[in-house]
PDB file of N, CA and C in Angstrom:
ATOM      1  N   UNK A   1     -11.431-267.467  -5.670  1.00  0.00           N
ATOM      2  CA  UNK A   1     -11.305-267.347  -4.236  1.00  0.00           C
ATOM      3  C   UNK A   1     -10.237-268.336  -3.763  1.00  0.00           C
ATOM      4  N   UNK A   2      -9.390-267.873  -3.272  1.00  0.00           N
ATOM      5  CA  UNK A   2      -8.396-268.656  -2.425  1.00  0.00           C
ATOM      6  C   UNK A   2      -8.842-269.205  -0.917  1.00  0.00           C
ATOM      7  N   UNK A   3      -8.547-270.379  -0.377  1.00  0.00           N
ATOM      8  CA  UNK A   3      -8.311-270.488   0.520  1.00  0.00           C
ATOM      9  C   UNK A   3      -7.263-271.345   1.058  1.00  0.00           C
ATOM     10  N   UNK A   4      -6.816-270.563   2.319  1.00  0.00           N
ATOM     11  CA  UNK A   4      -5.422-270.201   2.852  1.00  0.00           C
ATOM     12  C   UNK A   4      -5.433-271.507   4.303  1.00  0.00           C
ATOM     13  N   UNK A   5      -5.062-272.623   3.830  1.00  0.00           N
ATOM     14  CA  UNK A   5      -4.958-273.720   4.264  1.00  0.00           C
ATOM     15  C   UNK A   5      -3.636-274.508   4.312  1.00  0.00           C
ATOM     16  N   UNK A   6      -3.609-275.960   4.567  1.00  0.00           N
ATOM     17  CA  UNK A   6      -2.278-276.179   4.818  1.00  0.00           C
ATOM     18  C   UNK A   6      -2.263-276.909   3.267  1.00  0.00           C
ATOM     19  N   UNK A   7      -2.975-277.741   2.904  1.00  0.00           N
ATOM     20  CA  UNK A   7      -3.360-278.428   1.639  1.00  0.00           C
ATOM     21  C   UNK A   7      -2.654-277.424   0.905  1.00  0.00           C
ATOM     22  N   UNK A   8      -3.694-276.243   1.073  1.00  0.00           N
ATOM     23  CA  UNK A   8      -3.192-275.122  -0.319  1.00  0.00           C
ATOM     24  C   UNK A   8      -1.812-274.392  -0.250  1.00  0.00           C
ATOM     25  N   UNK A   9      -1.080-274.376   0.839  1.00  0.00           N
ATOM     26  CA  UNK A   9      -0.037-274.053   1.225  1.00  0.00           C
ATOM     27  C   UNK A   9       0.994-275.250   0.832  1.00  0.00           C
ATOM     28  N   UNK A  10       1.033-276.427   1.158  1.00  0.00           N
ATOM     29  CA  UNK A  10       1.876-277.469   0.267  1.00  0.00           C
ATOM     30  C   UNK A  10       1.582-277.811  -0.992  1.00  0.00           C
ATOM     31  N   UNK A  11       0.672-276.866  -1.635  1.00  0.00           N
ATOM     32  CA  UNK A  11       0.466-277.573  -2.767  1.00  0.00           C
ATOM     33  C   UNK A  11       1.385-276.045  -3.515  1.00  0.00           C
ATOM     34  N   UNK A  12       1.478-275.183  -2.928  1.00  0.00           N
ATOM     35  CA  UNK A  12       1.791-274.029  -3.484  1.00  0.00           C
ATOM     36  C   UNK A  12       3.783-274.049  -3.017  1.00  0.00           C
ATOM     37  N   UNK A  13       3.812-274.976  -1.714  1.00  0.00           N
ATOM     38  CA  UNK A  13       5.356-275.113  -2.041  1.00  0.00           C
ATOM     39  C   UNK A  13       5.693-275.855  -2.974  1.00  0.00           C
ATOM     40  N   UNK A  14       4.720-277.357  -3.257  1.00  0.00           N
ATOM     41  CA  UNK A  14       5.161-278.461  -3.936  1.00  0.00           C
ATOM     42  C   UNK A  14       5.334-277.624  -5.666  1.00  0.00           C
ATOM     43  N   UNK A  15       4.919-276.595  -5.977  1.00  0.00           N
ATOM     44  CA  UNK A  15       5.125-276.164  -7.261  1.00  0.00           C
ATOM     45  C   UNK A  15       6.676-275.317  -7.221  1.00  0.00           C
ATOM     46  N   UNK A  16       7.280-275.091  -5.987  1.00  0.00           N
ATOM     47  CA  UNK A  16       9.035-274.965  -6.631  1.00  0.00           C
ATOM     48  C   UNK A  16       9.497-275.375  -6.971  1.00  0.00           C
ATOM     49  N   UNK A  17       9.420-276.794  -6.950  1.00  0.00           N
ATOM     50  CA  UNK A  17       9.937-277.513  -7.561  1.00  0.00           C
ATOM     51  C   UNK A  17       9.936-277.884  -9.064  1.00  0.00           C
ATOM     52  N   UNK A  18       8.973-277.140  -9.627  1.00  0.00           N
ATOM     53  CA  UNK A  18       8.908-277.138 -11.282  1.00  0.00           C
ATOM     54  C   UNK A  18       9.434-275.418 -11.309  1.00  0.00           C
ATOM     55  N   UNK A  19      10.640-275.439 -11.769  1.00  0.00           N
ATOM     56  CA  UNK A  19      11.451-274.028 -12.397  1.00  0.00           C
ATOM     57  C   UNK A  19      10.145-273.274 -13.329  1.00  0.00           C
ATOM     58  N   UNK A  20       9.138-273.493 -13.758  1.00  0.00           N
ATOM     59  CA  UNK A  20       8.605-272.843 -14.411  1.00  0.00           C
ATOM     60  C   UNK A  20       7.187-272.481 -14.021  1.00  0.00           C
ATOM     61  N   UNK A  21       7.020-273.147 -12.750  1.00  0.00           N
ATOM     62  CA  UNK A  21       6.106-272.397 -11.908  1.00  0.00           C
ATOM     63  C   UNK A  21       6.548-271.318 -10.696  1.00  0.00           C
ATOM     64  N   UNK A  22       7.876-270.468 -11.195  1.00  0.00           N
ATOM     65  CA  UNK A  22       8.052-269.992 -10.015  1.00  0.00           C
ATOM     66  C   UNK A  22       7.127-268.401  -9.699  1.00  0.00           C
ATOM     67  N   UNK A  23       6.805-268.424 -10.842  1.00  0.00           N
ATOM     68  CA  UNK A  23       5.837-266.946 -11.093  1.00  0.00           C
ATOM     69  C   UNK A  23       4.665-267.381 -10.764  1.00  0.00           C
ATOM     70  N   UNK A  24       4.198-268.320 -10.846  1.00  0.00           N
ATOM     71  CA  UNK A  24       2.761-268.694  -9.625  1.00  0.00           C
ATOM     72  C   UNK A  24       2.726-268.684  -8.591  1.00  0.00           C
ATOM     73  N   UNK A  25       4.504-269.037  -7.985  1.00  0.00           N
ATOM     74  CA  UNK A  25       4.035-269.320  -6.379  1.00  0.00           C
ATOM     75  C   UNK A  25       4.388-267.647  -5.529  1.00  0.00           C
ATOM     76  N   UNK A  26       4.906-266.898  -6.511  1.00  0.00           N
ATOM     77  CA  UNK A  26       5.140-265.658  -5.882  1.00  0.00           C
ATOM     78  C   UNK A  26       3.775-265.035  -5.952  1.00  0.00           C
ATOM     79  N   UNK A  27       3.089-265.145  -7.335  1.00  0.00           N
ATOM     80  CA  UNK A  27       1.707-264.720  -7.149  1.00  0.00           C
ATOM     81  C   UNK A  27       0.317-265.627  -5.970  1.00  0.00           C
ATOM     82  N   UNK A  28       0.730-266.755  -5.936  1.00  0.00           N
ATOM     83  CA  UNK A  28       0.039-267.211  -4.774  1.00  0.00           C
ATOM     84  C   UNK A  28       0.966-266.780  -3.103  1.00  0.00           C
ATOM     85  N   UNK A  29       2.311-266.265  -3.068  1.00  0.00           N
ATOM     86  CA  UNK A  29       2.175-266.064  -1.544  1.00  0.00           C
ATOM     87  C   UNK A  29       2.075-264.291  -2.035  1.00  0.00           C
ATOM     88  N   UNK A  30       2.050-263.413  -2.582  1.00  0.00           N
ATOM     89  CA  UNK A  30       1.465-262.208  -3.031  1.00  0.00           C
ATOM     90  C   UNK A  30      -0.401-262.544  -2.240  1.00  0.00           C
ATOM     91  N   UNK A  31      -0.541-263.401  -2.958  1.00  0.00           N
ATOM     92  CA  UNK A  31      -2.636-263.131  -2.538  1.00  0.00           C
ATOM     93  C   UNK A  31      -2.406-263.467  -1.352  1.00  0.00           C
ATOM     94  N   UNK A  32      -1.706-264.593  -0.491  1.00  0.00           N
ATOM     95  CA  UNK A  32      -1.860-265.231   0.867  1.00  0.00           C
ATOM     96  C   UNK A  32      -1.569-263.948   1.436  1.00  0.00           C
ATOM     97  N   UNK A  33      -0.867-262.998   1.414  1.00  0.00           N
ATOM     98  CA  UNK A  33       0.026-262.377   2.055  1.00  0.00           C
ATOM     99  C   UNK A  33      -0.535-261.075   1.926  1.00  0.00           C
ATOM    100  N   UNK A  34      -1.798-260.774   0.808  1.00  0.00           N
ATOM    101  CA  UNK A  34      -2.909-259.928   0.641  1.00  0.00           C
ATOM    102  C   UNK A  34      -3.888-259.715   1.718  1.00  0.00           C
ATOM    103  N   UNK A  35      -4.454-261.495   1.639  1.00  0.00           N
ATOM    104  CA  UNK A  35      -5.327-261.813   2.947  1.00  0.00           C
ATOM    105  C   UNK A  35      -5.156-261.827   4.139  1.00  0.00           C
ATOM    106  N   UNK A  36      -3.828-261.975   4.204  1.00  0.00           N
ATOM    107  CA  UNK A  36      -3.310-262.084   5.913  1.00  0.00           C
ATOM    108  C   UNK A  36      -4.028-260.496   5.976  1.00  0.00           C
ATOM    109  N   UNK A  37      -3.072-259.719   5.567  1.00  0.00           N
ATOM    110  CA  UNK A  37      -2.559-258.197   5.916  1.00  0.00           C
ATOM    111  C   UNK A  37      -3.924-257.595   5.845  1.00  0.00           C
ATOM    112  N   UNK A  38      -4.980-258.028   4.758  1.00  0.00           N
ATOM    113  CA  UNK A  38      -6.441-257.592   5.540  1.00  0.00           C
ATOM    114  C   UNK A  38      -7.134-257.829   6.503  1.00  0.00           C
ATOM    115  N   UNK A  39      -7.158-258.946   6.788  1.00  0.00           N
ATOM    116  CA  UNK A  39      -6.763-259.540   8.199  1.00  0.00           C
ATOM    117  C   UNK A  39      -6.844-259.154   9.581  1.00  0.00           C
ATOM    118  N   UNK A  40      -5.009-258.544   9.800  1.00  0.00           N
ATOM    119  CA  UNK A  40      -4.696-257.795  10.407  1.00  0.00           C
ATOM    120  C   UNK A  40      -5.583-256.497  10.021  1.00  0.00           C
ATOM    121  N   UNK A  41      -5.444-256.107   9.676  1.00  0.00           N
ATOM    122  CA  UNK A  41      -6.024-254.391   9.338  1.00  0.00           C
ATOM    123  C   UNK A  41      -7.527-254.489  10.194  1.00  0.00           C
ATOM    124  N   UNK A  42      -8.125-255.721   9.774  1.00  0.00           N
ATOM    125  CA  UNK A  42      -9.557-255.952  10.587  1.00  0.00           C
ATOM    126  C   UNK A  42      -9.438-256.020  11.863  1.00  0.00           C
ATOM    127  N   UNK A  43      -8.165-256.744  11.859  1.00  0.00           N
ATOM    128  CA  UNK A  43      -8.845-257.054  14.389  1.00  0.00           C
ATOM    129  C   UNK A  43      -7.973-255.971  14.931  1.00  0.00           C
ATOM    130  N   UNK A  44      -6.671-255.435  13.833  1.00  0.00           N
ATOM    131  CA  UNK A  44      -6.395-253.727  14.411  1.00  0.00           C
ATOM    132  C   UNK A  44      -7.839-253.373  14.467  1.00  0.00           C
ATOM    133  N   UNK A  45      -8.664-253.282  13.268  1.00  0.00           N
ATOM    134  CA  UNK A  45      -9.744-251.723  13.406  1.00  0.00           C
ATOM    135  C   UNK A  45     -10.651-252.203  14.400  1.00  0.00           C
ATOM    136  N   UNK A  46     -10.790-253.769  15.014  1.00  0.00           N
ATOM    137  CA  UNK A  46     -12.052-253.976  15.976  1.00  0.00           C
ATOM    138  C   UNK A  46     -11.183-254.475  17.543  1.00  0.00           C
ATOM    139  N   UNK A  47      -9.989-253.787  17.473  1.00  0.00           N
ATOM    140  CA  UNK A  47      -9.586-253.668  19.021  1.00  0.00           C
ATOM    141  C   UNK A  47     -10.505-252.703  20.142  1.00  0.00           C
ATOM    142  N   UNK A  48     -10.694-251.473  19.320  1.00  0.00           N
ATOM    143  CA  UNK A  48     -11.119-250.236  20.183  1.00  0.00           C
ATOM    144  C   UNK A  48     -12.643-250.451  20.562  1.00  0.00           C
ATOM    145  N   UNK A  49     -13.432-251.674  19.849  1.00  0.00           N
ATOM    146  CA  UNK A  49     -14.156-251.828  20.197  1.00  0.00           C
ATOM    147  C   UNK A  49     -15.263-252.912  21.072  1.00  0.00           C
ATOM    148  N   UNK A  50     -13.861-254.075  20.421  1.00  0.00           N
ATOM    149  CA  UNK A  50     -14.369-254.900  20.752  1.00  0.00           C
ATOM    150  C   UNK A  50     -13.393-255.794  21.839  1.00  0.00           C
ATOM    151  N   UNK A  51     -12.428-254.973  22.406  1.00  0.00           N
ATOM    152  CA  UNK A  51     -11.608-255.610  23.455  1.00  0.00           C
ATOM    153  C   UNK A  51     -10.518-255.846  22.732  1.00  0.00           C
ATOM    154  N   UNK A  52      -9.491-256.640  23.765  1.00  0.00           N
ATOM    155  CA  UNK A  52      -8.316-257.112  22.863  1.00  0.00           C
ATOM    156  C   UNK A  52      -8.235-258.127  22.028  1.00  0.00           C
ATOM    157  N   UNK A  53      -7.520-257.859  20.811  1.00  0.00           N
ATOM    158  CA  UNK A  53      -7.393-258.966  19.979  1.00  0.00           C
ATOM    159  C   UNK A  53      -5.855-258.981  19.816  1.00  0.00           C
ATOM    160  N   UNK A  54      -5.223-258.618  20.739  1.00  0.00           N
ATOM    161  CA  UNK A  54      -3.586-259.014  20.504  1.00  0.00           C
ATOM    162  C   UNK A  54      -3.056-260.200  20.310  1.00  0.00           C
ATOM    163  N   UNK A  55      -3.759-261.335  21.084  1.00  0.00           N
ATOM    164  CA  UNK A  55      -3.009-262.658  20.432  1.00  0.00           C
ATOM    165  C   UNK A  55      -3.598-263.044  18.922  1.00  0.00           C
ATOM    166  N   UNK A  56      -4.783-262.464  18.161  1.00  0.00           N
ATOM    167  CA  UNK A  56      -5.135-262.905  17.089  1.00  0.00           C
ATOM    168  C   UNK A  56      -4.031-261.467  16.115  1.00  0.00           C
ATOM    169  N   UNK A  57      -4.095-260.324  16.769  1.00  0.00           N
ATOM    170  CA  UNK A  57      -2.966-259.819  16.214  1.00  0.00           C
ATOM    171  C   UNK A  57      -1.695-259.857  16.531  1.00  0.00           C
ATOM    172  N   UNK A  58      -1.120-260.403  16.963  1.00  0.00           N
ATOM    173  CA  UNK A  58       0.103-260.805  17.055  1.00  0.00           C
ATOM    174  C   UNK A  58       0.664-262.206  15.869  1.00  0.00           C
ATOM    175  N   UNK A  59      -0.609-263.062  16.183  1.00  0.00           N
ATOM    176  CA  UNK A  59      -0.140-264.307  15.136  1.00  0.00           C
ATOM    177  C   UNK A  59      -0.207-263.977  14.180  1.00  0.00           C
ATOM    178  N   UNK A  60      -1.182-263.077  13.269  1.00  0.00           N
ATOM    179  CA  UNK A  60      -1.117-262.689  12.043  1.00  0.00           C
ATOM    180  C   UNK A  60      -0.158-261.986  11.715  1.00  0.00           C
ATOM    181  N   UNK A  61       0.720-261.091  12.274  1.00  0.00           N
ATOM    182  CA  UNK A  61       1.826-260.333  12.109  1.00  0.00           C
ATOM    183  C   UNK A  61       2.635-261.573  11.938  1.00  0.00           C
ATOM    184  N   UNK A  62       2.971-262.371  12.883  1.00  0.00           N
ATOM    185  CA  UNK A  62       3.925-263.341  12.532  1.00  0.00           C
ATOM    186  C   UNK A  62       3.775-264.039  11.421  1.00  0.00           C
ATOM    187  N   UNK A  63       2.261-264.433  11.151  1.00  0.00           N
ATOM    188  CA  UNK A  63       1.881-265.044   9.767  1.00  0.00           C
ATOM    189  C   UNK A  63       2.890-264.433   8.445  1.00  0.00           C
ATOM    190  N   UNK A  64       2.446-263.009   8.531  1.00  0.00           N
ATOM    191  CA  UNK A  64       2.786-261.910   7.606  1.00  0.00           C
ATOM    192  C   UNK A  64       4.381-261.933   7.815  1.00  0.00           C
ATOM    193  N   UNK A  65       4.949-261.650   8.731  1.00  0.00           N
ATOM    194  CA  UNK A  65       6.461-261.773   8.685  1.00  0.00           C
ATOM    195  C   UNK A  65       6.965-262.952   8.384  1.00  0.00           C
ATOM    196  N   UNK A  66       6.784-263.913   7.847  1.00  0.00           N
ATOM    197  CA  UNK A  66       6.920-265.636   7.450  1.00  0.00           C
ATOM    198  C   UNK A  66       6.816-265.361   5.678  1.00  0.00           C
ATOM    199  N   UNK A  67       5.378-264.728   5.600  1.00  0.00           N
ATOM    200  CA  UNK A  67       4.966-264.607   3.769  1.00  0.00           C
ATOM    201  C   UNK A  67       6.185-263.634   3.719  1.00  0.00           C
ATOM    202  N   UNK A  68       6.337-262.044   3.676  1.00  0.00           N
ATOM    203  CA  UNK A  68       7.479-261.603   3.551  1.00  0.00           C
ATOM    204  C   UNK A  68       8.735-262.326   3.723  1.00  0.00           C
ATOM    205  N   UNK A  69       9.164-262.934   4.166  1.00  0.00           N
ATOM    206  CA  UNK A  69      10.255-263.191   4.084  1.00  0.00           C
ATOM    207  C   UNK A  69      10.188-264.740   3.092  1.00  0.00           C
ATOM    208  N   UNK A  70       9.177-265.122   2.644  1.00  0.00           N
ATOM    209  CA  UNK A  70       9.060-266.289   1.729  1.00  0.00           C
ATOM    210  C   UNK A  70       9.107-265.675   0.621  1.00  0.00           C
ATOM    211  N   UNK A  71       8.596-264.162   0.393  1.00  0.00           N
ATOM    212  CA  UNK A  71       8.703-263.803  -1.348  1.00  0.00           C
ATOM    213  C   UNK A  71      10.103-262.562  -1.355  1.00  0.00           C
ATOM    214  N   UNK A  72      10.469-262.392  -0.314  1.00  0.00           N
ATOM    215  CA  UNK A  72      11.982-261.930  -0.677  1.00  0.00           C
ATOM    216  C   UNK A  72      12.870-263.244  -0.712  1.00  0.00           C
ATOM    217  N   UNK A  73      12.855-264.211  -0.508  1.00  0.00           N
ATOM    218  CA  UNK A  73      13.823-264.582  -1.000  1.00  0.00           C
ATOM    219  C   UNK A  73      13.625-265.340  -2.362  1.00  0.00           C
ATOM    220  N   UNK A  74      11.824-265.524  -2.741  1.00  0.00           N
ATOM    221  CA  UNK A  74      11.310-265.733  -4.038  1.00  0.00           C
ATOM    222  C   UNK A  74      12.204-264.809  -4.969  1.00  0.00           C
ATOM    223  N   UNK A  75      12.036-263.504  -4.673  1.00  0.00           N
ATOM    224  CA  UNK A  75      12.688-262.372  -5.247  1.00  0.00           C
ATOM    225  C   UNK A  75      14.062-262.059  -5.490  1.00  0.00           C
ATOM    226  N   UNK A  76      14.999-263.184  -4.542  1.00  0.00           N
ATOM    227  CA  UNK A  76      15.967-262.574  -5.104  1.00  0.00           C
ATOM    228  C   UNK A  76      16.496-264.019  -5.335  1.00  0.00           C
ATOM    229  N   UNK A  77      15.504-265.586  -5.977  1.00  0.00           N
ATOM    230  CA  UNK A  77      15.860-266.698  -6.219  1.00  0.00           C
ATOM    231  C   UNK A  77      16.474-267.502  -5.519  1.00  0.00           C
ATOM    232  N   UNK A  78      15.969-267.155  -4.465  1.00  0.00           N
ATOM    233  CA  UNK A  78      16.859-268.473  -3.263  1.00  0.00           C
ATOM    234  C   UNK A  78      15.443-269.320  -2.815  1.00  0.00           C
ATOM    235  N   UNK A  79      15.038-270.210  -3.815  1.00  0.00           N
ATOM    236  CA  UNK A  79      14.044-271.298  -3.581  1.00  0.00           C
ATOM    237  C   UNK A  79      14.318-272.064  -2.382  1.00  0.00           C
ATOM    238  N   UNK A  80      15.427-272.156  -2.262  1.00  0.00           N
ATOM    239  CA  UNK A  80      15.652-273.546  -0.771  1.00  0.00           C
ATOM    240  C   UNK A  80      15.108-272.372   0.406  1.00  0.00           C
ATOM    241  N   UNK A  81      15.582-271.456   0.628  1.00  0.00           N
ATOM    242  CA  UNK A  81      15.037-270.569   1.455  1.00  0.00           C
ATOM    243  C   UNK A  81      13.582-270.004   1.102  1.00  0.00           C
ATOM    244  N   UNK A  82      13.090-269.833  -0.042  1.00  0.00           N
ATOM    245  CA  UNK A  82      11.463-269.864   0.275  1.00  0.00           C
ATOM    246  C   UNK A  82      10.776-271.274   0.757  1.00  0.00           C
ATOM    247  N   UNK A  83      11.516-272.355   0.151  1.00  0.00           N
ATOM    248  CA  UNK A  83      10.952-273.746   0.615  1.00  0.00           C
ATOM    249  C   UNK A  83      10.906-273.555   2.135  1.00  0.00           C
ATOM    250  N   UNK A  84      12.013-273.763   2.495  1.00  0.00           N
ATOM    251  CA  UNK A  84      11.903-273.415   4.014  1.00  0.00           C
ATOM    252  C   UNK A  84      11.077-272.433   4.622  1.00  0.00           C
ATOM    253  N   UNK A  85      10.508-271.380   3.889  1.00  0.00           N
ATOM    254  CA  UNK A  85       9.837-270.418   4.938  1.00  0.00           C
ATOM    255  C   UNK A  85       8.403-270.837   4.733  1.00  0.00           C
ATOM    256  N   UNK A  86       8.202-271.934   3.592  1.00  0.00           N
ATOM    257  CA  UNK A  86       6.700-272.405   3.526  1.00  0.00           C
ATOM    258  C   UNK A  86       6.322-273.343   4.139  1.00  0.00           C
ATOM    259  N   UNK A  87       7.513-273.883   4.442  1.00  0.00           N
ATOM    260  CA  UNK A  87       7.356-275.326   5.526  1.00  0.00           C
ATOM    261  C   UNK A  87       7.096-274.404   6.831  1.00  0.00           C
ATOM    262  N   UNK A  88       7.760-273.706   7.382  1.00  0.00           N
ATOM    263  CA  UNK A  88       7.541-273.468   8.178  1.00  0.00           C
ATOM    264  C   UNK A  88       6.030-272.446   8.539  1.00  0.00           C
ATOM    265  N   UNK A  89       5.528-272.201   7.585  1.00  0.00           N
ATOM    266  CA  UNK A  89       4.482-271.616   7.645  1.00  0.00           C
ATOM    267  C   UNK A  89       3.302-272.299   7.707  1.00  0.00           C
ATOM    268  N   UNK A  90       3.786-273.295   7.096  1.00  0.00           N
ATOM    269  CA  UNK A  90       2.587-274.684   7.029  1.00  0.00           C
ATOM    270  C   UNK A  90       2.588-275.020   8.579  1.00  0.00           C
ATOM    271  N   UNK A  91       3.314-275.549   9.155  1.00  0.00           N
ATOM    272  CA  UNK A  91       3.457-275.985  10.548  1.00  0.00           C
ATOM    273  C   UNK A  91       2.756-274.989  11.544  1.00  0.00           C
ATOM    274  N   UNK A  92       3.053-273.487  11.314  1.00  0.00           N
ATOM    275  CA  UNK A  92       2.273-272.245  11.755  1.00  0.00           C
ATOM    276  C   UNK A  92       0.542-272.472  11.831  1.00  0.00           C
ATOM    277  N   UNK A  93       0.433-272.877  10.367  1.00  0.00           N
ATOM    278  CA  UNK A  93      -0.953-273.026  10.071  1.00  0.00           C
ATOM    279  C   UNK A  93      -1.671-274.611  10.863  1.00  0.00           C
ATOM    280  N   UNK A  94      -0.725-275.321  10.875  1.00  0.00           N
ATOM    281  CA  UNK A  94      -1.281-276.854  11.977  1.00  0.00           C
ATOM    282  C   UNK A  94      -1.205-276.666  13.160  1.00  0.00           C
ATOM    283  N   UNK A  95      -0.486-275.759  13.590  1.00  0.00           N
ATOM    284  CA  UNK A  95      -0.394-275.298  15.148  1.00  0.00           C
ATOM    285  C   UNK A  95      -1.782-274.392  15.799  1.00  0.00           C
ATOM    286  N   UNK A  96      -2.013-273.486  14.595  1.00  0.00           N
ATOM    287  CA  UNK A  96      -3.257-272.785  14.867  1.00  0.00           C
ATOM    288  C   UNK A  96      -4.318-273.166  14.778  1.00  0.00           C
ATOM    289  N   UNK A  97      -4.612-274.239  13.954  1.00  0.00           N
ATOM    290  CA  UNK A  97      -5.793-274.973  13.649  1.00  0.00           C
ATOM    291  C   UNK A  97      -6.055-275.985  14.826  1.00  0.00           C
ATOM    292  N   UNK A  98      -7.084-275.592  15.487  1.00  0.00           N
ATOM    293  CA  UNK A  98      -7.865-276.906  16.353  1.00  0.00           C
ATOM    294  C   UNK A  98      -7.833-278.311  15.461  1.00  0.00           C
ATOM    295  N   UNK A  99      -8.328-279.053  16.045  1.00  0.00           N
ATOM    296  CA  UNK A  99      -8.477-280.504  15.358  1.00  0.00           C
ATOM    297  C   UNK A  99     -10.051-280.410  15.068  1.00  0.00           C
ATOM    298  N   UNK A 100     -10.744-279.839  15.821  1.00  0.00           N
ATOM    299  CA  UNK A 100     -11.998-279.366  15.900  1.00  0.00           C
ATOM    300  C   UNK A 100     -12.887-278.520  14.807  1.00  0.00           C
ATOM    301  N   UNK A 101     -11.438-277.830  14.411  1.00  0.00           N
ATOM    302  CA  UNK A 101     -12.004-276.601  13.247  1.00  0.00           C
ATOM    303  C   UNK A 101     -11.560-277.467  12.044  1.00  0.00           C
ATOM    304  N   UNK A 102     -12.469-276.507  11.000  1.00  0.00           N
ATOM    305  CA  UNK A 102     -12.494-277.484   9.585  1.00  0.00           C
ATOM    306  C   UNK A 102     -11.246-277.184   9.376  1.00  0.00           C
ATOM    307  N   UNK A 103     -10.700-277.779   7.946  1.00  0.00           N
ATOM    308  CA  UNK A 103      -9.362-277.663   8.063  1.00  0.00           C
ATOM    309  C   UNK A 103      -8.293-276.098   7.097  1.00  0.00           C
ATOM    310  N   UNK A 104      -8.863-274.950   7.685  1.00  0.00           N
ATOM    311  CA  UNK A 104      -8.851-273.716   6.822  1.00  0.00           C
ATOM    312  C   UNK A 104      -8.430-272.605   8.234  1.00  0.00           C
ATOM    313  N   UNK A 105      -8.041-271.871   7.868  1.00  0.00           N
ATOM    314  CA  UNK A 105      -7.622-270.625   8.878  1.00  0.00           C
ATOM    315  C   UNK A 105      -7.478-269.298   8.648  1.00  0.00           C
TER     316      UNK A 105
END
């Protein structure tokens, strides 16, 4: 079981930096980027019923457009540019998190 935190998110950039973990971190933003998108699929299917959830779907889309664009450029080996899209995803993830809530999202 993964969980999709900021910890686990710098710990999953801090492995670009070893050339021979780069097939882990595509398979760890692959699962992050699994969970988002089920996610989404959930507060899409409980709009019609349960009111709006556009700002919880909206951030997850953005979530998801951040992971995509962190494993295309995994994909076509431009690490400084996935570094960058994990930093910035991390910051995503401290922005959303209360101080209040445990530290997971």
């Amino acid at each position: 079981m993964m969980i999709v935190n900021k910890d686990s998110v710098t710990a999953t950039r801090h492995k670009l930096d070893d050339p021979g973990k780069t097939q882990q971190v595509i398979a760890e933003v692959k699962k992050i980027l699994e969970i988002k998108e089920a996610l989404l699929w959930r507060a899409e299917g409980m709009a019609p019923c349960c009111g709006t959830l556009c700002g919880i779907s909206a951030h997850l889309a953005y979530e998801i457009e951040i992971l995509q664009n962190t494993l295309a450029a995994l994909e076509r080996g431009d690490k400084v540019q996935a570094a960058d899209q994990l930093e910035k995803y991390i910051h995503v993830l401290e922005a959303s998190c209360e101080p209040s809530q445990p530290n997971y999202c």
